[in-house]
Protein backbone atom coordinates (compact mmCIF):
# COMPACT_ATOMS: atom_id res chain seq x y z
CA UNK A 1 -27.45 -72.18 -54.88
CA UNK A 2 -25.19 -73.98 -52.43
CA UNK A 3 -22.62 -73.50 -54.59
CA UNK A 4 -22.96 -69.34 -54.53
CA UNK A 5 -23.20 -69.49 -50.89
CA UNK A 6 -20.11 -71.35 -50.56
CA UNK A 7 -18.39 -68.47 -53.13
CA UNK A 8 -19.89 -65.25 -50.97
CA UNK A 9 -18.46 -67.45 -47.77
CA UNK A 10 -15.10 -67.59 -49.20
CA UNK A 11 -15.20 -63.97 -50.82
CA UNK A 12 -15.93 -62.70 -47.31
CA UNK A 13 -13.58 -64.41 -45.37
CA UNK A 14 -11.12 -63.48 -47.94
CA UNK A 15 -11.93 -59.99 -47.06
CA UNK A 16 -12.09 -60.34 -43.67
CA UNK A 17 -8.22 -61.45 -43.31
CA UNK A 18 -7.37 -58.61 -45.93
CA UNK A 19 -8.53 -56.02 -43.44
CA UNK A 20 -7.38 -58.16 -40.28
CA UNK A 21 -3.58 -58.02 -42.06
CA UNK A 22 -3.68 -54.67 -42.51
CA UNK A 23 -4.88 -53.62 -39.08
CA UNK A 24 -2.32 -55.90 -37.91
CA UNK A 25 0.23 -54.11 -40.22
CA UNK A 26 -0.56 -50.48 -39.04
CA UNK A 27 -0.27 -49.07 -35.91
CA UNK A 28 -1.85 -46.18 -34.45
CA UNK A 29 0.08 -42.65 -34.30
CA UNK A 30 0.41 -41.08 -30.99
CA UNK A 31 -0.95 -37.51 -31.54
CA UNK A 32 -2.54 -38.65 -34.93
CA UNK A 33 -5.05 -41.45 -36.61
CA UNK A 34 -5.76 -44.35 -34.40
CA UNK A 35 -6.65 -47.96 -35.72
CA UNK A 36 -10.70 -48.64 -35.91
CA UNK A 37 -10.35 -44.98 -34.49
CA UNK A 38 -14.68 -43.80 -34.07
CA UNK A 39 -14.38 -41.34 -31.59
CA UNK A 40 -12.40 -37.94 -31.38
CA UNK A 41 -8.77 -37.84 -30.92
CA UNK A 42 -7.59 -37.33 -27.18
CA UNK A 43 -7.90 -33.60 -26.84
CA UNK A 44 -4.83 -31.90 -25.28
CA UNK A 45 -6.21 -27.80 -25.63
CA UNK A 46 -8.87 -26.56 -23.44
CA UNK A 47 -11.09 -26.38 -26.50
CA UNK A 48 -10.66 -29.99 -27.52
CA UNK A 49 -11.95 -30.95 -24.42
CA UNK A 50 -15.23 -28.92 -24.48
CA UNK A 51 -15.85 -29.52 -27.95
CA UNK A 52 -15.82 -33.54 -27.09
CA UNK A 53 -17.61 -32.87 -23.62
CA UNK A 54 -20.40 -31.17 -25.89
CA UNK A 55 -20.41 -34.14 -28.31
CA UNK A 56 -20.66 -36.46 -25.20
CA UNK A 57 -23.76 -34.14 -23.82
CA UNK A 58 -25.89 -34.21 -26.83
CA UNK A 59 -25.55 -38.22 -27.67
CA UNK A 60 -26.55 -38.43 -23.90
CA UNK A 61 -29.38 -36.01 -24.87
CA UNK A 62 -30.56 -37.35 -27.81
CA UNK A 63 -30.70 -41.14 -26.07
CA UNK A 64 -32.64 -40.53 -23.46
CA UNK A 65 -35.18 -38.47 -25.97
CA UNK A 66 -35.22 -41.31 -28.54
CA UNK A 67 -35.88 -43.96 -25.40
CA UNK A 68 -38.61 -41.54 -23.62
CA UNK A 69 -40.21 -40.86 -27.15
CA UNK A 70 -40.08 -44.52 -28.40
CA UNK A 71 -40.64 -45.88 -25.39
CA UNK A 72 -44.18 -43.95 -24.99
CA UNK A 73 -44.84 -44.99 -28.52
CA UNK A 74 -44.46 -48.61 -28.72
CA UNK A 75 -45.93 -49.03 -24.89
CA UNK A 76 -48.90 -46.88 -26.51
CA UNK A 77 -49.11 -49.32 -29.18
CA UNK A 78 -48.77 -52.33 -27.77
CA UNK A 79 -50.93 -51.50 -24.49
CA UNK A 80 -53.78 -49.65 -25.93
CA UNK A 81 -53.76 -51.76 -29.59
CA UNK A 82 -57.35 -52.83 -30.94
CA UNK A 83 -57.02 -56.44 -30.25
CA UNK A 84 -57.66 -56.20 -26.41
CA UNK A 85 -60.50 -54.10 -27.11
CA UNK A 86 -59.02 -50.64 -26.72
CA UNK A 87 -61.31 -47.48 -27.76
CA UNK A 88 -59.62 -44.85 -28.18
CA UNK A 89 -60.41 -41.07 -26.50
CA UNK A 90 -62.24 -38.26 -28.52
CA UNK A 91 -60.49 -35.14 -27.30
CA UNK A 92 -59.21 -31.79 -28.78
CA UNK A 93 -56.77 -30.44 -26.46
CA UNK A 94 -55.19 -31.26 -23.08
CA UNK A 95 -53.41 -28.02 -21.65
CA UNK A 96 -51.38 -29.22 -19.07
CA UNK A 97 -50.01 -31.69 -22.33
CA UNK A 98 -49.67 -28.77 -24.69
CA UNK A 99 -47.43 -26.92 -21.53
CA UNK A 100 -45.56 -29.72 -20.56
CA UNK A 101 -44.08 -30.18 -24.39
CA UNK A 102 -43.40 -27.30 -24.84
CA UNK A 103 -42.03 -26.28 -21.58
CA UNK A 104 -39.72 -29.28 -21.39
CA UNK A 105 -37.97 -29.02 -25.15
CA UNK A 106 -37.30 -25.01 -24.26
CA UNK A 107 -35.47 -26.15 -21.02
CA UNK A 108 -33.35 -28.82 -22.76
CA UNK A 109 -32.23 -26.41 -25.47
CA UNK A 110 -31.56 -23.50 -22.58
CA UNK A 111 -29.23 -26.76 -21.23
CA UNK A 112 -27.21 -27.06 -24.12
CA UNK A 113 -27.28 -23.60 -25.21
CA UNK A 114 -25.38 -22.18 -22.32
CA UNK A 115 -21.65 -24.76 -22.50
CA UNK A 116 -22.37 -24.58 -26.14
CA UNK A 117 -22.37 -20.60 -26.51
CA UNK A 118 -19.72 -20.50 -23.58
CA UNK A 119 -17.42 -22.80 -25.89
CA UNK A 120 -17.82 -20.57 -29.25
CA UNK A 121 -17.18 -17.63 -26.68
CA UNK A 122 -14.18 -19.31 -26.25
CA UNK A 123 -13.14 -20.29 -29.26
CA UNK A 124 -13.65 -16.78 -30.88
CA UNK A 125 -11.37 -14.75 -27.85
CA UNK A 126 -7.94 -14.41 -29.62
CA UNK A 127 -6.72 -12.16 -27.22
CA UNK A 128 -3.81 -12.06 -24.93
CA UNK A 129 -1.88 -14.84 -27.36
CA UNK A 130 1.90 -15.53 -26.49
CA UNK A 131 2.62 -16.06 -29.59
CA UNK A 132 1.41 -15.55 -33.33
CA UNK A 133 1.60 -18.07 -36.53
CA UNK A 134 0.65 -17.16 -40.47
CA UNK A 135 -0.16 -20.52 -42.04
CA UNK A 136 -0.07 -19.96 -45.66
CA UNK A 137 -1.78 -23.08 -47.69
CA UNK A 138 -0.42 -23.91 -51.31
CA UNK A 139 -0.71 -27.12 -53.70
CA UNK A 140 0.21 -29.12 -51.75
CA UNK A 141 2.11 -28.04 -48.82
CA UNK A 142 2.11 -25.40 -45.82
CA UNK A 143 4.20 -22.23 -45.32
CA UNK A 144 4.85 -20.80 -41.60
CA UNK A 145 5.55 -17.69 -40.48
CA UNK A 146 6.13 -16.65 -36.69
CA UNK A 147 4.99 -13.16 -36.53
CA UNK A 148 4.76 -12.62 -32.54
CA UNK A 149 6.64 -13.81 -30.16
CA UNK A 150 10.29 -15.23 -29.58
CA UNK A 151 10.34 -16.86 -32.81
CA UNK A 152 9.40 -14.01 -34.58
CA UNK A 153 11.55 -13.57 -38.43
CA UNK A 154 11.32 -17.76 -38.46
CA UNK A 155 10.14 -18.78 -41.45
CA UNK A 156 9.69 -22.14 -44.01
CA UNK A 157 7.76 -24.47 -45.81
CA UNK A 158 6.77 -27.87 -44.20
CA UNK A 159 6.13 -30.28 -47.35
CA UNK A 160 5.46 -33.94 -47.15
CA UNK A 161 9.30 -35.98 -47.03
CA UNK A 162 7.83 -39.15 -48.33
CA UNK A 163 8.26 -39.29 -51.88
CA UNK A 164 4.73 -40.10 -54.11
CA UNK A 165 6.19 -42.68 -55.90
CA UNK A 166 7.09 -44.86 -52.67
CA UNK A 167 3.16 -44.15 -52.07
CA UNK A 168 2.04 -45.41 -54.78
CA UNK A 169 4.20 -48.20 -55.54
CA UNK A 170 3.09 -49.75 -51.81
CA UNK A 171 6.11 -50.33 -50.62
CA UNK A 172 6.85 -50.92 -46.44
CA UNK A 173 6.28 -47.34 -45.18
CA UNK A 174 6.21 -46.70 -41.71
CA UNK A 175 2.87 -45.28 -39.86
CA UNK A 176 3.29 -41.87 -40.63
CA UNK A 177 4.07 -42.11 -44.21
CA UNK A 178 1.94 -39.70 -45.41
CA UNK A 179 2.24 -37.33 -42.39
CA UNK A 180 5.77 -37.55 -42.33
CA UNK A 181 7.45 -33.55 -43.13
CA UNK A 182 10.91 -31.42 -43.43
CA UNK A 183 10.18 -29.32 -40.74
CA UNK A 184 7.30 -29.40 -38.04
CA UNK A 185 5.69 -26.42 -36.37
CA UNK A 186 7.27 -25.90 -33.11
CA UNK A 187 5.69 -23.83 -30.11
CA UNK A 188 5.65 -24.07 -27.13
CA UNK A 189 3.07 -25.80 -24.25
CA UNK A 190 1.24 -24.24 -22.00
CA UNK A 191 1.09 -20.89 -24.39
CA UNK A 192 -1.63 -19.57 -26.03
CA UNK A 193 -1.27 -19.63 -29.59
CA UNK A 194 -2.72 -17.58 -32.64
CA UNK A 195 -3.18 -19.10 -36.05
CA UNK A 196 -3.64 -17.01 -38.56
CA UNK A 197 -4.39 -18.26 -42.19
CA UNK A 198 -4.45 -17.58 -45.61
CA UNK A 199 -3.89 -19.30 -49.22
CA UNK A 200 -1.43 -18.81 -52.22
CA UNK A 201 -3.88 -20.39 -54.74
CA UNK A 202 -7.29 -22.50 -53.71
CA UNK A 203 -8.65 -23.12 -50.68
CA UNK A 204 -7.36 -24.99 -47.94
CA UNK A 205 -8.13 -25.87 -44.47
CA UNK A 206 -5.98 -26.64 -41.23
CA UNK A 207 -7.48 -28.99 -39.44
CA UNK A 208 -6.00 -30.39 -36.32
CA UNK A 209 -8.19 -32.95 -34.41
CA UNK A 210 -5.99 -33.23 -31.44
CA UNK A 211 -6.16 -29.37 -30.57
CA UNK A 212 -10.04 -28.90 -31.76
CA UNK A 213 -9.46 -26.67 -34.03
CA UNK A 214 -10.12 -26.42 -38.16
CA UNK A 215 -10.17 -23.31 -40.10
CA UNK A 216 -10.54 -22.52 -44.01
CA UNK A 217 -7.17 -21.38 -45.72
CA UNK A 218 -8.80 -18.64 -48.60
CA UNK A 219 -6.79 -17.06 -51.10
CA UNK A 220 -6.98 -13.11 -50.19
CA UNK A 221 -8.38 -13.54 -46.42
CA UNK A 222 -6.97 -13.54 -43.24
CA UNK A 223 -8.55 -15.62 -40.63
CA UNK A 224 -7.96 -16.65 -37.37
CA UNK A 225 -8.10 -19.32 -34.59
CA UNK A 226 -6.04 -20.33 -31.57
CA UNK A 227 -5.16 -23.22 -29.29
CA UNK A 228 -3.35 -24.15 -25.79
CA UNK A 229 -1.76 -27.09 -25.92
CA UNK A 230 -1.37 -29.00 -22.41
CA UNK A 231 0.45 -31.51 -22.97
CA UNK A 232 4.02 -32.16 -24.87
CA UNK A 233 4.43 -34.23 -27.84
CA UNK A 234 3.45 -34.28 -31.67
CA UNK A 235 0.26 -33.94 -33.18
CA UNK A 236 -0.54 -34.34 -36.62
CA UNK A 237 -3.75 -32.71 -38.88
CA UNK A 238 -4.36 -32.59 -42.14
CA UNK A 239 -5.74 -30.08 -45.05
CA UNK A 240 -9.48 -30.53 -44.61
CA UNK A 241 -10.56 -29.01 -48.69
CA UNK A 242 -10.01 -30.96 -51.13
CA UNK A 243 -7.72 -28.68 -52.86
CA UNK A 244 -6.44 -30.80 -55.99
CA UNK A 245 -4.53 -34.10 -56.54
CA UNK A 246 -2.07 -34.29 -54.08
CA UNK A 247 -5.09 -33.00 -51.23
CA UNK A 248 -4.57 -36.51 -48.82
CA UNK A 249 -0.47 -35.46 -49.12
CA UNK A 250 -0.94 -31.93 -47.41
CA UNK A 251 -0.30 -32.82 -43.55
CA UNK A 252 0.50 -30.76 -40.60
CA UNK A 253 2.68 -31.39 -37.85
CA UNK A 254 3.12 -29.47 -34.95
CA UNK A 255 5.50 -30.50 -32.36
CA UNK A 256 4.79 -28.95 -28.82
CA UNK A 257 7.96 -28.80 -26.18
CA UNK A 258 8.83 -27.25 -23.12
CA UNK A 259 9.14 -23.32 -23.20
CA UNK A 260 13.48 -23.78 -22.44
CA UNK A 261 13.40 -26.09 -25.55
CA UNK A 262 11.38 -23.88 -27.74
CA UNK A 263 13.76 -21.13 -26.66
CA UNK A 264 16.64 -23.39 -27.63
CA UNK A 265 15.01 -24.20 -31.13
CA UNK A 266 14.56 -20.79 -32.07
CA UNK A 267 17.97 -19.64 -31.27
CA UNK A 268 19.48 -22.61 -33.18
CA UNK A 269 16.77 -21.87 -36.44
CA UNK A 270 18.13 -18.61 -36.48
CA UNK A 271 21.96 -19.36 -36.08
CA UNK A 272 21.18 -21.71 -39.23
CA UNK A 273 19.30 -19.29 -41.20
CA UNK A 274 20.55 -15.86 -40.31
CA UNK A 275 18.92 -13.83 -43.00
CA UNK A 276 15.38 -15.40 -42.10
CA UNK A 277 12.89 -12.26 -41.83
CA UNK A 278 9.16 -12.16 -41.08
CA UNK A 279 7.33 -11.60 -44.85
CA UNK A 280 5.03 -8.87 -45.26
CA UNK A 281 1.63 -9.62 -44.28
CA UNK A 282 0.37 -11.36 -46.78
CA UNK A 283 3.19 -12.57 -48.30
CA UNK A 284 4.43 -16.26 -49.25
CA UNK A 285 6.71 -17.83 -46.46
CA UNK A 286 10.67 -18.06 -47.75
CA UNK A 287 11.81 -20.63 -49.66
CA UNK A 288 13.28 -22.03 -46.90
C-alpha cells in the first residue's frame, strides 16, 4: 500500500513539472491566448466590453442569490433542527411571503434584462459602417474581400504559414505557431467595421474573443456582424466549428493600425496587385 502511494506521489509530481515546463516554455500572445488564461480576453470594441461587463453582472448576481438562498437554508437547519426541541409551524400560505418572492425575482430579471437587451440592440445595428469585409470560410483557411470602403477591389486568402509537419513533429515553434498567417486582415481603428460571412464548403465560424464577436460561416448564407476596435495592435481568433481535420489550423488575424497607415497599406496592396477586383457577391476570394 505504501508502496502505491509512493508510485501516485511520483506519477504526480512527474506531471506537475511536465505542465510547470511547458507553462514556462510558452508565453502568452498579446491580442491572443494567455497562459492559465480563465477569464475573457481584454476587450478592445465597445461590444467586448459590455459583453464581459454582463458576464461580471450575472456572477455578481448569481453569488449573492446562492449566499442569500443557502444562507437561509443552512441557518434554517441548523437553528430550528429537532435536537433543541424545535416544532415546526402548521401553515398554508403566508401572502406577504408569496409577494415578496415573486416580486423580488421579477425585479432582478427587469435588472439584467435592460444592459442585456441594450447590448444585443447593439450588436445587431450594422448601420453607418466605414467599411465592409466578406469573410469566406474554406478547409482550412479564410478568404477576404473588402467590399466598402478605401480598400475596396482588395482581395486574398490568409492560410496558416506554419507548415503541419513542423506541428506535428514538436519542434521549437514560437507562440503563435499555429496562429501565425500570409497575410492578416488590416482595417483600420477607431472605424466601424462590417463582417460579412459565408462558406465555400462546411460550416465555419469567426470567432474573435478580443473584439466580442463570433458568427457561423454557412455555405449559401450571408450573415453579418460588426466591431470597433479601440485600440491598435493584433488580435488573433480562431474558426469556432469544427469543420474537418485541419479545424485547430484555421486562425484569424486581424491587424488594426492607424487610419494614415491603413491608407498607406491599401495603396501599396494595390500597386502590388493591380488587377485585384472585388468578386461577385458570393463568390470565392482570388487566388491571391
Amino acid at each position: 500500500m505504501k508502496a502505491m502511494n509512493k508510485i501516485r506521489l511520483a506519477a504526480a509530481a512527474m506531471a506537475l513539472g511536465t505542465m510547470g515546463a511547458a507553462h514556462a516554455a510558452v508565453g502568452s500572445l498579446p491580442g491572443g491566448p494567455q497562459v492559465l488564461g480563465v477569464y475573457f480576453q481584454n476587450p478592445v470594441t465597445p461590444i467586448a466590453k459590455d459583453e464581459r461587463m454582463l458576464m461580471d453582472m450575472m456572477l455578481w448576481v448569481c453569488l449573492c442569490i446562492g449566499v442569500v438562498v443557502f444562507g437561509a437554508m443552512f441557518y434554517s437547519v441548523f437553528k430550528f433542527r429537532k435536537s433543541k426541541g424545535a416544532v415546526a409551524a402548521h401553515f398554508h400560505e403566508n401572502t406577504a411571503v408569496e409577494i415578496t418572492w415573486t416580486v423580488i425575482p421579477v425585479l432582478i430579471v427587469i435588472a439584467i434584462l435592460i444592459p442585456a437587451t441594450r447590448t444585443v440592440i447593439a450588436q445587431e445595428n450594422k448601420t453607418d459602417a466605414f467599411m465592409t469585409v466578406k469573410a469566406t470560410g474554406a478547409q482550412w483557411k479564410w478568404g477576404y474581400d473588402y467590399l466598402a470602403g478605401p480598400g475596396k477591389g482588395i482581395s486574398f486568402w490568409s492560410t496558416l504559414t506554419t507548415p503541419y509537419s513542423e506541428i506535428y513533429q514538436g519542434k521549437n515553434l514560437p507562440n503563435n505557431f499555429a496562429l501565425s498567417v500570409d497575410h492578416e486582415l488590416v482595417v483600420p481603428v477607431d472605424k466601424k467595421i462590417k463582417i460579412v460571412t459565408t462558406s465555400d464548403d462546411v460550416i465555419h465560424g469567426f470567432y474573435v474573443p478580443s473584439f466580442g464577436i463570433q458568427l457561423d460561416a454557412i455555405p449559401g448564407f450571408i450573415r453579418s456582424t460588426w466591431f470597433k476596435a479601440e485600440k491598435t495592435g493584433t488580435y488573433y481568433g480562431q474558426c469556432a466549428q469544427i469543420c474537418g481535420k485541419y479545424h485547430s489550423f484555421m486562425p484569424i488575424v486581424i491587424k488594426v493600425v492607424t487610419m494614415p497607415e491603413y491608407e498607406q497599406w491599401t495603396a501599396q496592396w494595390k500597386k502590388a496587385h493591380p488587377g485585384s477586383v472585388a468578386p461577385a457577391d458570393g463568390a470565392a476570394p482570388s487566388s491571391t
